[in-house]
Protein backbone atom coordinates (compact mmCIF):
# COMPACT_ATOMS: atom_id res chain seq x y z
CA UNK A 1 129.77 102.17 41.96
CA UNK A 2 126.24 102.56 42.17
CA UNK A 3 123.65 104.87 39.89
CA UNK A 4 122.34 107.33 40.94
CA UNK A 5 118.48 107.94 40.66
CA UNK A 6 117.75 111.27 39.99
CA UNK A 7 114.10 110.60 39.13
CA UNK A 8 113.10 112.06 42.89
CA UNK A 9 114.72 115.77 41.73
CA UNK A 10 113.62 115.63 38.34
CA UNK A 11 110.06 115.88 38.95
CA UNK A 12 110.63 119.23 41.44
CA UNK A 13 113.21 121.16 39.43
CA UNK A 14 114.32 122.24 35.78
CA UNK A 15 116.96 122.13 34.77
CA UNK A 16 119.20 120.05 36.48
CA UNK A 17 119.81 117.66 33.65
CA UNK A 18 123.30 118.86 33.26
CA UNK A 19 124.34 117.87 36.63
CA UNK A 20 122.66 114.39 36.59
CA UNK A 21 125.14 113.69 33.17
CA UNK A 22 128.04 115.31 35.35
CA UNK A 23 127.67 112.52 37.99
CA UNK A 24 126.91 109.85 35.31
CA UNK A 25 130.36 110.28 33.75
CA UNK A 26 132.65 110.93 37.15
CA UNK A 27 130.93 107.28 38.25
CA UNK A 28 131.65 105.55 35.00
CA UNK A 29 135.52 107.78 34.68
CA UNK A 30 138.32 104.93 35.04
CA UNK A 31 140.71 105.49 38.05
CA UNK A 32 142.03 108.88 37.57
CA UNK A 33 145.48 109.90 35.89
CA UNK A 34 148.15 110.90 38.15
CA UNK A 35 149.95 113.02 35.63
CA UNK A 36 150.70 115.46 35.04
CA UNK A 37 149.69 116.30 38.58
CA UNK A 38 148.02 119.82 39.83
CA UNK A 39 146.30 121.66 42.09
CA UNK A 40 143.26 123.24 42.22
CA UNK A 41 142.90 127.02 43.83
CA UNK A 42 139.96 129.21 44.75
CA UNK A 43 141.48 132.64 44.84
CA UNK A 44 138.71 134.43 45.49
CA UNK A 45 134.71 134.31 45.67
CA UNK A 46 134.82 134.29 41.66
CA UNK A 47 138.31 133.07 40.89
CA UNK A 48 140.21 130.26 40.82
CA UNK A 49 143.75 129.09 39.15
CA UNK A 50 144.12 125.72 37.89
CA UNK A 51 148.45 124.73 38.55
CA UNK A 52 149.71 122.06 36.35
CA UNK A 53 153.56 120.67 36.56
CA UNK A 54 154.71 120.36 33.58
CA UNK A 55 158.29 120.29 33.77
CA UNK A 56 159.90 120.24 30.20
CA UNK A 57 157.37 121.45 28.07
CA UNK A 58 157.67 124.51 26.21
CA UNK A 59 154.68 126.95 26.02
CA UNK A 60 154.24 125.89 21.97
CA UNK A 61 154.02 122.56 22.75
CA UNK A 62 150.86 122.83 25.22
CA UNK A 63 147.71 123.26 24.08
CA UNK A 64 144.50 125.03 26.29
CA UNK A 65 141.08 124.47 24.76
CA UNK A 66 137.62 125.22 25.88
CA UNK A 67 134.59 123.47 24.25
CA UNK A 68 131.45 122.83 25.44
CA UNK A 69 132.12 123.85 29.23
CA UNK A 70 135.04 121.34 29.04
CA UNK A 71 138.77 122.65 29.49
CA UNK A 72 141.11 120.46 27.43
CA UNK A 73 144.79 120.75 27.99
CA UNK A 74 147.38 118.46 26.21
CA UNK A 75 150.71 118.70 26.03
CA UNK A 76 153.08 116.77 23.06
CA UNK A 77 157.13 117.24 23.59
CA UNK A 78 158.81 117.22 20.24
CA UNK A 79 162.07 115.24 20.26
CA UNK A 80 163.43 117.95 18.29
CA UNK A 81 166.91 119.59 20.38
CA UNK A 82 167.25 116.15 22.18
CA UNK A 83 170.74 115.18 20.70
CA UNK A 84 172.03 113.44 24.09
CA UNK A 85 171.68 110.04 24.48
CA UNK A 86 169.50 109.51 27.63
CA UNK A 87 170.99 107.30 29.92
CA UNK A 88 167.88 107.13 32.52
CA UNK A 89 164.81 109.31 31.97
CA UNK A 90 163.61 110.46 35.80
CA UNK A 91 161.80 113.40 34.54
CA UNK A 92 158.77 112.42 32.29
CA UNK A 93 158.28 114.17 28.98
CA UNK A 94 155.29 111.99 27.93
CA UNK A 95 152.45 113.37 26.22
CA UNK A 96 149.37 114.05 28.39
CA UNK A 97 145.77 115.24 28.15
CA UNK A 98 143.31 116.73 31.03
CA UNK A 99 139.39 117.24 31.26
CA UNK A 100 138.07 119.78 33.99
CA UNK A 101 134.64 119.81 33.56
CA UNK A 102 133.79 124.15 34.01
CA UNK A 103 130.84 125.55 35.74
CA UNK A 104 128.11 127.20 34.34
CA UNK A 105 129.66 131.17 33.30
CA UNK A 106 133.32 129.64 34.11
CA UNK A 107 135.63 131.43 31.94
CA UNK A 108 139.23 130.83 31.09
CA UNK A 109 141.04 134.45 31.92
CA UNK A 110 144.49 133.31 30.91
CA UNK A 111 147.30 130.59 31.21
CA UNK A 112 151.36 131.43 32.11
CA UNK A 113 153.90 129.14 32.23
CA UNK A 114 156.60 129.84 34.54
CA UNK A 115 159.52 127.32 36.17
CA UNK A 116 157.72 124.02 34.60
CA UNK A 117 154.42 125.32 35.77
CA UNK A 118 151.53 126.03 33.58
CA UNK A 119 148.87 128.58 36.26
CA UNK A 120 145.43 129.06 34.16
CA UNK A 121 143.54 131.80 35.15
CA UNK A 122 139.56 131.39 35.87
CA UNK A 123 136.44 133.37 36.84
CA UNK A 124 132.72 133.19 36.84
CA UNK A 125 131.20 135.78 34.73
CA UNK A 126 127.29 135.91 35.19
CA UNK A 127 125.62 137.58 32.31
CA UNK A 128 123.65 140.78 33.33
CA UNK A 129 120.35 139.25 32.52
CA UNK A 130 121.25 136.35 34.69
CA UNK A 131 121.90 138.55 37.66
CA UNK A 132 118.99 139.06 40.16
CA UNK A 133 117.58 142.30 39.48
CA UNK A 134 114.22 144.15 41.79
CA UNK A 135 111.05 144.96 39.93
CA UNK A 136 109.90 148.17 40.81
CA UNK A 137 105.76 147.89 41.05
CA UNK A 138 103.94 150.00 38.48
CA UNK A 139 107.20 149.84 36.39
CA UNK A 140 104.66 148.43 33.36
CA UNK A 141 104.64 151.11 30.01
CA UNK A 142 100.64 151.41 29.92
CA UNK A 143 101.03 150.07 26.45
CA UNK A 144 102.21 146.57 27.51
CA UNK A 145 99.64 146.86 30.75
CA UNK A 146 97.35 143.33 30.23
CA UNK A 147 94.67 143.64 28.11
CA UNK A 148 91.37 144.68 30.49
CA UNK A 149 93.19 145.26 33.00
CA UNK A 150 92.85 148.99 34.63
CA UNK A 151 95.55 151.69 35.33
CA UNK A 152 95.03 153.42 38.57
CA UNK A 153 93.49 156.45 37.18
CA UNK A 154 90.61 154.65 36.15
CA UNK A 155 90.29 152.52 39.00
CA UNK A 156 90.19 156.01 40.62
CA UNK A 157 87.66 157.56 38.40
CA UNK A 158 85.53 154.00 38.33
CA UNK A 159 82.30 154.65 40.49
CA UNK A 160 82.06 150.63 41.45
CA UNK A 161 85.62 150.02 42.01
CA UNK A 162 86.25 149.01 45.54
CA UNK A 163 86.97 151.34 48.30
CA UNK A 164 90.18 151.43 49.51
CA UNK A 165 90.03 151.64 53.36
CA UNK A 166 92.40 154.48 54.73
């Protein structure tokens, strides 16, 4: 696969680093695993649910971890209980581990494991400061007003201030 130059986007935005690396590692990813499979769901504008088979695995021996905007999940079966000799082994019980790469304010709500299938819970959760919020004009304390600079009353009261055409 080719690279791709992100030179051309670098030099109009900030940022965007993050997503050049994202790209970078999906090209250079070897062919991807086909187990355990799962789906991905968008359940709503800010939700989705991550489905995983994972038929004969117990809830203890799964393991969900978030670091770094990266959701790990692994799953090791202990042989412990298995006192049958297994005469042909159709279902696998191999250990596994996942990446999903999360979003930016991508959070992990929860994970259930019901019928061989682990469901894991996700939502975006903008901070409040991150959310776009209006600026009321003339909002400024007159104690953080810019050095100089004039409040309206004295514009008012200033003889060579310009007139204000009504």
């Amino acid at each position: 696969m080719t690279r791709v130059d992100f030179a051309p986007l670098f030099r109009t935005a900030i940022g965007f680093d993050r997503l050049a690396r994202l790209v970078d590692t999906a090209a250079s990813m070897p062919e991807a695993q086909s187990y355990p499979p799962y789906n991905i769901e968008k359940t709503g504008d800010e939700t989705y649910r991550l489905t995983m088979a994972v038929a004969g695995f117990r809830p203890e021996e799964i393991d969900l971890t978030v670091k770094d905007n990266t959701l790990f999940i692994s799953g090791r079966v202990s042989d412990e209980g298995q006192r049958a000799e297994i005469l042909y082994r159709g279902i696998a019980g191999r250990a596994f581990e996942r990446r999903f790469v999360l979003a930016d304010h991508l959070v992990v709500e929860g994970a259930d494991l019901q019928h061989g299938l682990l469901h894991v819970g996700l939502k975006r959760v903008v901070p409040e400061a991150l959310k776009p919020r209006k600026i009321t004009i003339g909002s400024l304390p007159a104690a953080e007003a810019l050095p100089g600079a004039s409040t309206p009353a004295e514009i008012a009261n200033d003889p060579q201030a310009p007139v204000k055409a009504a």
